[in-house]
PDB file of N, CA and C in Angstrom:
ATOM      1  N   UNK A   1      57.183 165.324  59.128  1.00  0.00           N
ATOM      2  CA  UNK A   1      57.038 164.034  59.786  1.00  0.00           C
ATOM      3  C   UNK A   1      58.178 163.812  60.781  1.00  0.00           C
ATOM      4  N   UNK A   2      59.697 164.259  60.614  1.00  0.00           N
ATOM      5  CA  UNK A   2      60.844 163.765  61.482  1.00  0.00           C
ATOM      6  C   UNK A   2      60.382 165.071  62.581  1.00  0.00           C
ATOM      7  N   UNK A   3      60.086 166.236  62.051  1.00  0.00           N
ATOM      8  CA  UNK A   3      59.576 166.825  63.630  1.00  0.00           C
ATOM      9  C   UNK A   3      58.797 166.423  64.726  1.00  0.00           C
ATOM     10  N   UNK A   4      57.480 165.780  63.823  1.00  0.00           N
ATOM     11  CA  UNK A   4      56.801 165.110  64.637  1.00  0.00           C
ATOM     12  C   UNK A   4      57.426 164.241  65.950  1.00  0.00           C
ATOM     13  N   UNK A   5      57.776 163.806  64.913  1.00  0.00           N
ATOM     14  CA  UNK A   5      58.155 162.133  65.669  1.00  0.00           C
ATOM     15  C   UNK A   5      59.676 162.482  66.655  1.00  0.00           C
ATOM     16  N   UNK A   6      60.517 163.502  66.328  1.00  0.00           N
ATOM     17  CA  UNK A   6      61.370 164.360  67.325  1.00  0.00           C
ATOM     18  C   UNK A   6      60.938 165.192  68.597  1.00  0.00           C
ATOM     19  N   UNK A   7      59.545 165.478  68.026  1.00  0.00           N
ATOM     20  CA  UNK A   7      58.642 166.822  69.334  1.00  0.00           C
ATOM     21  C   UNK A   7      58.262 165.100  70.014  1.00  0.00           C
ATOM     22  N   UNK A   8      57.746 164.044  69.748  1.00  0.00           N
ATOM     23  CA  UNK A   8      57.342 162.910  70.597  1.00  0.00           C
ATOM     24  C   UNK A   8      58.191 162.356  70.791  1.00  0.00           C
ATOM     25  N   UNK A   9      59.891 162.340  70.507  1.00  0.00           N
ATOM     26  CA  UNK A   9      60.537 161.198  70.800  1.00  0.00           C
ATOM     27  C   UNK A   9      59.934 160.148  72.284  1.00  0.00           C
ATOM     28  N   UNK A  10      59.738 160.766  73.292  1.00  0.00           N
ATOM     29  CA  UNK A  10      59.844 160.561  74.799  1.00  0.00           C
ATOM     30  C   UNK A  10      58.647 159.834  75.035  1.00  0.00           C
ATOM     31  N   UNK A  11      57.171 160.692  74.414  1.00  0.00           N
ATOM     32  CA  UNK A  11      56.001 159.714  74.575  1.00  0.00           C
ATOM     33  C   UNK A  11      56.026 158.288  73.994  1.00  0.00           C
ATOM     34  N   UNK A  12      56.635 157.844  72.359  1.00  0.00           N
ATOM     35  CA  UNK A  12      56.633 156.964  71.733  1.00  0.00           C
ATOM     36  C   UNK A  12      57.806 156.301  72.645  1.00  0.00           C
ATOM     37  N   UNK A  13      58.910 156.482  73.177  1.00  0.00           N
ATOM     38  CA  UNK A  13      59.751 155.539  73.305  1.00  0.00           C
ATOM     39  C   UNK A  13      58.773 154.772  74.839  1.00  0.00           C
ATOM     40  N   UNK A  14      58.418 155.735  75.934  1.00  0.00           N
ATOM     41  CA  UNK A  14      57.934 155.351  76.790  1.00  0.00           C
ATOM     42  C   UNK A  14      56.603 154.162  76.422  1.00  0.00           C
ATOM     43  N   UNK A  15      55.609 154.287  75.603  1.00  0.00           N
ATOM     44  CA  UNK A  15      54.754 154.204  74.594  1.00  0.00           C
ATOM     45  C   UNK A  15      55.242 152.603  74.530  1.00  0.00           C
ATOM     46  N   UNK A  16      56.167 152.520  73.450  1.00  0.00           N
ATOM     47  CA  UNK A  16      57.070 150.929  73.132  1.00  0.00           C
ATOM     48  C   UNK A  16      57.463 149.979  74.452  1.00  0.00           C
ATOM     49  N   UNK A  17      57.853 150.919  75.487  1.00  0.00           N
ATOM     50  CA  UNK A  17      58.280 149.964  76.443  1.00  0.00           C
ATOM     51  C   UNK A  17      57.280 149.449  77.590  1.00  0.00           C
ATOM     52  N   UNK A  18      55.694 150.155  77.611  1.00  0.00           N
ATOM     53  CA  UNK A  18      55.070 149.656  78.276  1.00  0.00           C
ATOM     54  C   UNK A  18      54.226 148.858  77.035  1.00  0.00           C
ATOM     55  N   UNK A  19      54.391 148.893  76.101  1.00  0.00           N
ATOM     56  CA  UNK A  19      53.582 148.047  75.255  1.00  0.00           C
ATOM     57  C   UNK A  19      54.397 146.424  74.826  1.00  0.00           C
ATOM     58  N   UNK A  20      55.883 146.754  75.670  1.00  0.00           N
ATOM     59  CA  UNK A  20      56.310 145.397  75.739  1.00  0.00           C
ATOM     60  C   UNK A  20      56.181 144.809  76.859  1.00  0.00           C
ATOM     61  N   UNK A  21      56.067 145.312  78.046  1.00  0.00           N
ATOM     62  CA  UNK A  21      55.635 145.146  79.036  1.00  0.00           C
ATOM     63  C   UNK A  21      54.551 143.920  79.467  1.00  0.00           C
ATOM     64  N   UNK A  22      53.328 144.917  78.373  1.00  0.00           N
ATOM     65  CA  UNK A  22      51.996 144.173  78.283  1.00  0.00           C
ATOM     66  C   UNK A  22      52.196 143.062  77.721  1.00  0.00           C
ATOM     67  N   UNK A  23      52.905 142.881  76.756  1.00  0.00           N
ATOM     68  CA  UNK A  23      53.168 141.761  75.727  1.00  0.00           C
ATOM     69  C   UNK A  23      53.742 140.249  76.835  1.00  0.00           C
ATOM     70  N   UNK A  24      54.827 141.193  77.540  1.00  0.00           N
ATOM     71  CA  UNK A  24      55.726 140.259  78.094  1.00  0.00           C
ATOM     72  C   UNK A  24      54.904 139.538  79.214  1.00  0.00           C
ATOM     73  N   UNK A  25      53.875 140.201  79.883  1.00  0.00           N
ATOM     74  CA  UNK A  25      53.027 139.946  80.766  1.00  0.00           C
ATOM     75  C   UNK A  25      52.053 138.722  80.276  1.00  0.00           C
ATOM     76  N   UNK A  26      51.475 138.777  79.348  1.00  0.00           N
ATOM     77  CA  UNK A  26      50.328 138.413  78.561  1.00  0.00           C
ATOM     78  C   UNK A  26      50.944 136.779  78.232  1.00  0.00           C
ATOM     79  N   UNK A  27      51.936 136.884  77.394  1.00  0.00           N
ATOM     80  CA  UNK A  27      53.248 135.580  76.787  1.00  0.00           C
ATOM     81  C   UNK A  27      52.945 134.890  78.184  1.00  0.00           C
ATOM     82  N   UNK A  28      53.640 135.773  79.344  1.00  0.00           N
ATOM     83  CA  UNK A  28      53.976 134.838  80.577  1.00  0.00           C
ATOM     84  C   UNK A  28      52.385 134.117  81.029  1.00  0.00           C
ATOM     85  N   UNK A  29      51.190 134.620  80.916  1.00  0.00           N
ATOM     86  CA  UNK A  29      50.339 134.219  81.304  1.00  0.00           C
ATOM     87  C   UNK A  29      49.498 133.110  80.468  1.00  0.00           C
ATOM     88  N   UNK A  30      50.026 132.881  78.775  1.00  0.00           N
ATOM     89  CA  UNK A  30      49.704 132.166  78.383  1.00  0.00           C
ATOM     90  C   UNK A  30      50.143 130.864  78.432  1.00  0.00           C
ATOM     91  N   UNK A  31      51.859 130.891  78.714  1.00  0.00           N
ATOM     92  CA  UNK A  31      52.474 129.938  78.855  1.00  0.00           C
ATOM     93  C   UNK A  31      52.355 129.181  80.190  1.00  0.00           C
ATOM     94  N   UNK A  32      51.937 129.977  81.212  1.00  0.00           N
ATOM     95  CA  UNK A  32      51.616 129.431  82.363  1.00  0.00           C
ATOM     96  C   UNK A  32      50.247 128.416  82.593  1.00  0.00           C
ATOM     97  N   UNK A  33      49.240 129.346  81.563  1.00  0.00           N
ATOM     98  CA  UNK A  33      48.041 128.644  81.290  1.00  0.00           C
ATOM     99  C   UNK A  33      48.100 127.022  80.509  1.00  0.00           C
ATOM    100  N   UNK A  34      49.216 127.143  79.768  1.00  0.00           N
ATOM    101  CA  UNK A  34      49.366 125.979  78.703  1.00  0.00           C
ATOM    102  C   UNK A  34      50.296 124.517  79.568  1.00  0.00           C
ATOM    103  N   UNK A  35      50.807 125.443  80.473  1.00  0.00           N
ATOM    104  CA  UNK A  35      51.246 124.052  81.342  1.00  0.00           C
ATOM    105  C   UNK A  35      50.584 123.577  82.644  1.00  0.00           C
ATOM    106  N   UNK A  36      49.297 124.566  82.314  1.00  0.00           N
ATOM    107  CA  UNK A  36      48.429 124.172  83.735  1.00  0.00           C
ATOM    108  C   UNK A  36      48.186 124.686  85.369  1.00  0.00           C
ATOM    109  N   UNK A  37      49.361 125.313  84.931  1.00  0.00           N
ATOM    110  CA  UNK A  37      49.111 126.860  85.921  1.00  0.00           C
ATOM    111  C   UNK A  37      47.988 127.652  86.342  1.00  0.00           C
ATOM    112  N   UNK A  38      47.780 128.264  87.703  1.00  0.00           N
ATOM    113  CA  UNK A  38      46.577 129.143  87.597  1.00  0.00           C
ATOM    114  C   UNK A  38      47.408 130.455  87.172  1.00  0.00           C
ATOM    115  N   UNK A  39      46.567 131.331  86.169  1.00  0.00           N
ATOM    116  CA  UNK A  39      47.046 132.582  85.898  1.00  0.00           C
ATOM    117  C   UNK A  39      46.756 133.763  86.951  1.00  0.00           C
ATOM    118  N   UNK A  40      45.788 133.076  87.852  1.00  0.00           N
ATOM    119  CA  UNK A  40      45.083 134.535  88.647  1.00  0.00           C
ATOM    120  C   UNK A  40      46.963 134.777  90.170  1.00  0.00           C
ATOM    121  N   UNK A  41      47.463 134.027  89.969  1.00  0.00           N
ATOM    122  CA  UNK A  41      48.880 134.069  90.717  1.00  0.00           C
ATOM    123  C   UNK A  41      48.622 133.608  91.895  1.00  0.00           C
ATOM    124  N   UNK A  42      47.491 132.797  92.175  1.00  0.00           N
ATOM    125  CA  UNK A  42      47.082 132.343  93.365  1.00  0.00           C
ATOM    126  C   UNK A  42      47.212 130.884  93.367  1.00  0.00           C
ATOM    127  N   UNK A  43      46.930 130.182  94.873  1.00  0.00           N
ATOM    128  CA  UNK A  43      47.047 128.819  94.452  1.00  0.00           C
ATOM    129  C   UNK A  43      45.208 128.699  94.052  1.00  0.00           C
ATOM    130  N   UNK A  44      44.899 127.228  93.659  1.00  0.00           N
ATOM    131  CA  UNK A  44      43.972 126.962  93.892  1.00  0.00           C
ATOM    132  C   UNK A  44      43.014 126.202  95.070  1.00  0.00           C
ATOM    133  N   UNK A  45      44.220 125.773  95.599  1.00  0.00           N
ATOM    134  CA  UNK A  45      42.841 125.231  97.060  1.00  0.00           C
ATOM    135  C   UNK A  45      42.635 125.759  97.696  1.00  0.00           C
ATOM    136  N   UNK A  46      40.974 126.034  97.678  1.00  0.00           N
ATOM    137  CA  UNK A  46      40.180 126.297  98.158  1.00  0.00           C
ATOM    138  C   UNK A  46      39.873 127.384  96.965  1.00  0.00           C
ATOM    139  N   UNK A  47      39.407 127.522  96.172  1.00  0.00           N
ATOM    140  CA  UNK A  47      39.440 128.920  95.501  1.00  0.00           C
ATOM    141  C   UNK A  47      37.835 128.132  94.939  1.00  0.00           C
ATOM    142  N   UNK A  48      36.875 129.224  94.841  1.00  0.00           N
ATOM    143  CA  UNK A  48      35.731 129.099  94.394  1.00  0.00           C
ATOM    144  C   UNK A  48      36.108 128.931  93.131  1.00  0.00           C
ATOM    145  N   UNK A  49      36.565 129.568  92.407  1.00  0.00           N
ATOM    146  CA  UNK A  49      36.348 129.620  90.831  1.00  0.00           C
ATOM    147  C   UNK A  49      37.947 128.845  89.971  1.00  0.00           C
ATOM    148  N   UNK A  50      38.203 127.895  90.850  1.00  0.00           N
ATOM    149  CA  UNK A  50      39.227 126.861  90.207  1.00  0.00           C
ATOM    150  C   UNK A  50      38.361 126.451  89.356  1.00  0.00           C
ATOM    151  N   UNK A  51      37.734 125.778  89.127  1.00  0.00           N
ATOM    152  CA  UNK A  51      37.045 124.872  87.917  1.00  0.00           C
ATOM    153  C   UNK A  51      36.604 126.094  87.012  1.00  0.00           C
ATOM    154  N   UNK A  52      36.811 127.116  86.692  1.00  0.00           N
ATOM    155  CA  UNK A  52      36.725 127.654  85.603  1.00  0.00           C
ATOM    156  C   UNK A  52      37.840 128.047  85.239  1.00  0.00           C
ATOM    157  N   UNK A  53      39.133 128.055  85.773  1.00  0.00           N
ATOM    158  CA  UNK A  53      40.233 128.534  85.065  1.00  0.00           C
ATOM    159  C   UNK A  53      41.417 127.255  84.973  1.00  0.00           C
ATOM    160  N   UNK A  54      41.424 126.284  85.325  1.00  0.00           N
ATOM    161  CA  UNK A  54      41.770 124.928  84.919  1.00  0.00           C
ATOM    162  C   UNK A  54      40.918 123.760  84.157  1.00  0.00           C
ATOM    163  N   UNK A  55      42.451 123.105  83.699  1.00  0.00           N
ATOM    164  CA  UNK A  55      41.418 122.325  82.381  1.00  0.00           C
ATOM    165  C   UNK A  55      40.431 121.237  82.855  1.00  0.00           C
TER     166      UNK A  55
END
Protein backbone atom coordinates (compact mmCIF):
# COMPACT_ATOMS: atom_id res chain seq x y z
CA UNK A 1 0.00 0.00 0.00
CA UNK A 2 2.94 2.80 0.97
CA UNK A 3 4.36 1.83 -2.58
CA UNK A 4 1.37 2.49 -4.09
CA UNK A 5 0.61 5.58 -2.81
CA UNK A 6 4.73 6.56 -3.21
CA UNK A 7 4.66 5.29 -7.20
CA UNK A 8 1.38 8.08 -7.14
CA UNK A 9 2.66 10.55 -4.81
CA UNK A 10 2.43 13.36 -7.80
CA UNK A 11 -1.00 12.23 -9.37
CA UNK A 12 -2.81 12.30 -5.80
CA UNK A 13 -1.16 15.48 -4.62
CA UNK A 14 -2.02 17.22 -8.04
CA UNK A 15 -5.50 15.22 -7.70
CA UNK A 16 -6.17 17.20 -3.98
CA UNK A 17 -5.32 20.51 -5.29
CA UNK A 18 -7.58 20.67 -8.23
CA UNK A 19 -10.25 19.07 -6.18
CA UNK A 20 -9.87 22.13 -3.90
CA UNK A 21 -9.96 24.23 -6.54
CA UNK A 22 -13.42 22.91 -7.56
CA UNK A 23 -14.56 23.17 -4.05
CA UNK A 24 -13.23 26.71 -3.72
CA UNK A 25 -14.97 27.64 -6.98
CA UNK A 26 -18.34 26.06 -6.21
CA UNK A 27 -18.33 27.79 -2.12
CA UNK A 28 -17.61 31.09 -4.14
CA UNK A 29 -20.58 30.54 -6.38
CA UNK A 30 -22.89 29.62 -3.74
CA UNK A 31 -22.21 32.42 -1.62
CA UNK A 32 -22.56 34.76 -4.39
CA UNK A 33 -25.91 33.13 -5.23
CA UNK A 34 -27.11 33.58 -1.51
CA UNK A 35 -26.51 37.30 -1.56
CA UNK A 36 -28.10 37.73 -4.87
CA UNK A 37 -25.47 37.78 -7.22
CA UNK A 38 -25.57 36.47 -10.79
CA UNK A 39 -23.28 33.35 -10.78
CA UNK A 40 -22.99 33.20 -14.67
CA UNK A 41 -20.12 36.38 -13.89
CA UNK A 42 -22.11 38.53 -16.04
CA UNK A 43 -24.24 41.46 -15.33
CA UNK A 44 -27.82 41.04 -15.81
CA UNK A 45 -29.23 43.81 -17.97
CA UNK A 46 -30.31 42.83 -20.67
CA UNK A 47 -29.62 39.11 -20.28
CA UNK A 48 -32.44 36.80 -21.58
CA UNK A 49 -32.27 34.32 -18.90
CA UNK A 50 -32.04 36.76 -15.70
CA UNK A 51 -35.34 35.62 -14.39
CA UNK A 52 -34.17 32.19 -14.09
CA UNK A 53 -31.10 32.66 -12.16
CA UNK A 54 -32.33 35.43 -9.68
CA UNK A 55 -34.72 35.22 -6.92
Amino acid sequence: MITWILANLGTIVVSAILLLIVVAVIGSMIRKKKQGGSTCGCGCSGCDGCSSCQK
